[in-house]
Protein backbone atom coordinates (compact mmCIF):
# COMPACT_ATOMS: atom_id res chain seq x y z
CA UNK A 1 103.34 116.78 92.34
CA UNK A 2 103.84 116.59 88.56
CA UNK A 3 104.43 112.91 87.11
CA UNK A 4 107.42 113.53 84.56
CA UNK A 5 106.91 113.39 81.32
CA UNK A 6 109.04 110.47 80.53
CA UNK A 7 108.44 110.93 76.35
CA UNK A 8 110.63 114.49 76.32
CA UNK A 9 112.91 113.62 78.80
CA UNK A 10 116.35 112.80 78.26
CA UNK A 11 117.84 109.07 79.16
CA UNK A 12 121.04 108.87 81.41
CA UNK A 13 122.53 105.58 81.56
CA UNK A 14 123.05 103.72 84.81
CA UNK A 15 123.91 100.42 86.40
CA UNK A 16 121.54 98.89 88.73
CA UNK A 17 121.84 95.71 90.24
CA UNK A 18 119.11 93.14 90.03
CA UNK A 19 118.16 89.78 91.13
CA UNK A 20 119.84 87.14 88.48
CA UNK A 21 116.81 85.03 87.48
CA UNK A 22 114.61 88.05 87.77
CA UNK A 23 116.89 89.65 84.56
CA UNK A 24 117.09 85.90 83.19
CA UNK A 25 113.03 85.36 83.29
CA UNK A 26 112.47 88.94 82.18
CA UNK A 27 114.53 89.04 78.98
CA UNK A 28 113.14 85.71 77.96
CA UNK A 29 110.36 87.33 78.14
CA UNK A 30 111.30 90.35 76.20
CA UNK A 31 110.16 92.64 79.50
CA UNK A 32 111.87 96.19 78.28
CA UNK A 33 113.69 96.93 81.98
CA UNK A 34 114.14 100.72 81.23
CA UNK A 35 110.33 101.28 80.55
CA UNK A 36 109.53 98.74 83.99
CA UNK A 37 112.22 100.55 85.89
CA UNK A 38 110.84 104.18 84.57
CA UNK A 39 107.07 103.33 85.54
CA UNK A 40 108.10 101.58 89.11
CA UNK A 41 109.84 104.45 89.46
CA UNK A 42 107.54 107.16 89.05
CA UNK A 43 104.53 104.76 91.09
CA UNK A 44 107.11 104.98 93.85
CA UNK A 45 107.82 108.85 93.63
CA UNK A 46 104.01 109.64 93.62
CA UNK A 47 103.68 107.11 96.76
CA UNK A 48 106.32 109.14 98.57
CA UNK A 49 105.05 112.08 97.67
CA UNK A 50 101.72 111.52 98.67
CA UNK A 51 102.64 110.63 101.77
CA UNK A 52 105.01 113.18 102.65
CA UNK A 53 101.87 116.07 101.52
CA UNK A 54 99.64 113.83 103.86
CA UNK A 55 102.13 114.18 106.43
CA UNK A 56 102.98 118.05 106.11
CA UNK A 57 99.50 118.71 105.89
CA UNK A 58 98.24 116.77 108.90
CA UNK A 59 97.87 119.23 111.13
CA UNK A 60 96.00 121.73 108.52
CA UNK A 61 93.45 118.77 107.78
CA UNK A 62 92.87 117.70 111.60
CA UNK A 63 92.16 121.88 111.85
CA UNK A 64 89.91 121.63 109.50
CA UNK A 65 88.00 118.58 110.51
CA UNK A 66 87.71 120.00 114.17
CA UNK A 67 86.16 123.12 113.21
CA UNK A 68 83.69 121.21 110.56
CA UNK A 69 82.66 119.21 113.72
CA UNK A 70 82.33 122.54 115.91
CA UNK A 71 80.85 124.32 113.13
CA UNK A 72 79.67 122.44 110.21
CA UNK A 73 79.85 123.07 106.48
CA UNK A 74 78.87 126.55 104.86
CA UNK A 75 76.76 123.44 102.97
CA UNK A 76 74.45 122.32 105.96
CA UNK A 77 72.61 125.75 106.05
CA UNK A 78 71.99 125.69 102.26
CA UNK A 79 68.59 123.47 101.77
């Protein structure tokens, strides 16, 4: 999965709402919440998405690591 490239993309305005004294301690300390927002964001889309190719691909990888144990590696008979 592609991380998007948040420097070409267009913004689209939005409300969120957020803890009080979170916003309060973050603008005194000049945290930019669209850039924090953007990279939590896009940490939590390539979590998800990690785990959802994990699980679609479960079965394919537990395939595979049967026959490796059955068979081995096209490596093992190389010296």
């Amino acid at each position: 999965m592609a991380i998007y490239n948040t420097t070409s993309a267009s913004k689209k305005p939005t409300n969120v709402s957020i803890n009080a004294e979170l916003l309060a301690k973050a603008k005194s300390l000049n945290i930019n919440l669209s850039a924090t927002l953007e990279s939590a964001l896009k940490e939590q889309i390539r979590l998800q998405a990690q785990a959802q190719w994990l699980k679609e691909n479960s079965d394919a990888m537990e395939a595979y690591n049967q026959f490796v144990e059955r068979n081995g590696t096209f490596s093992d008979s190389v010296s």
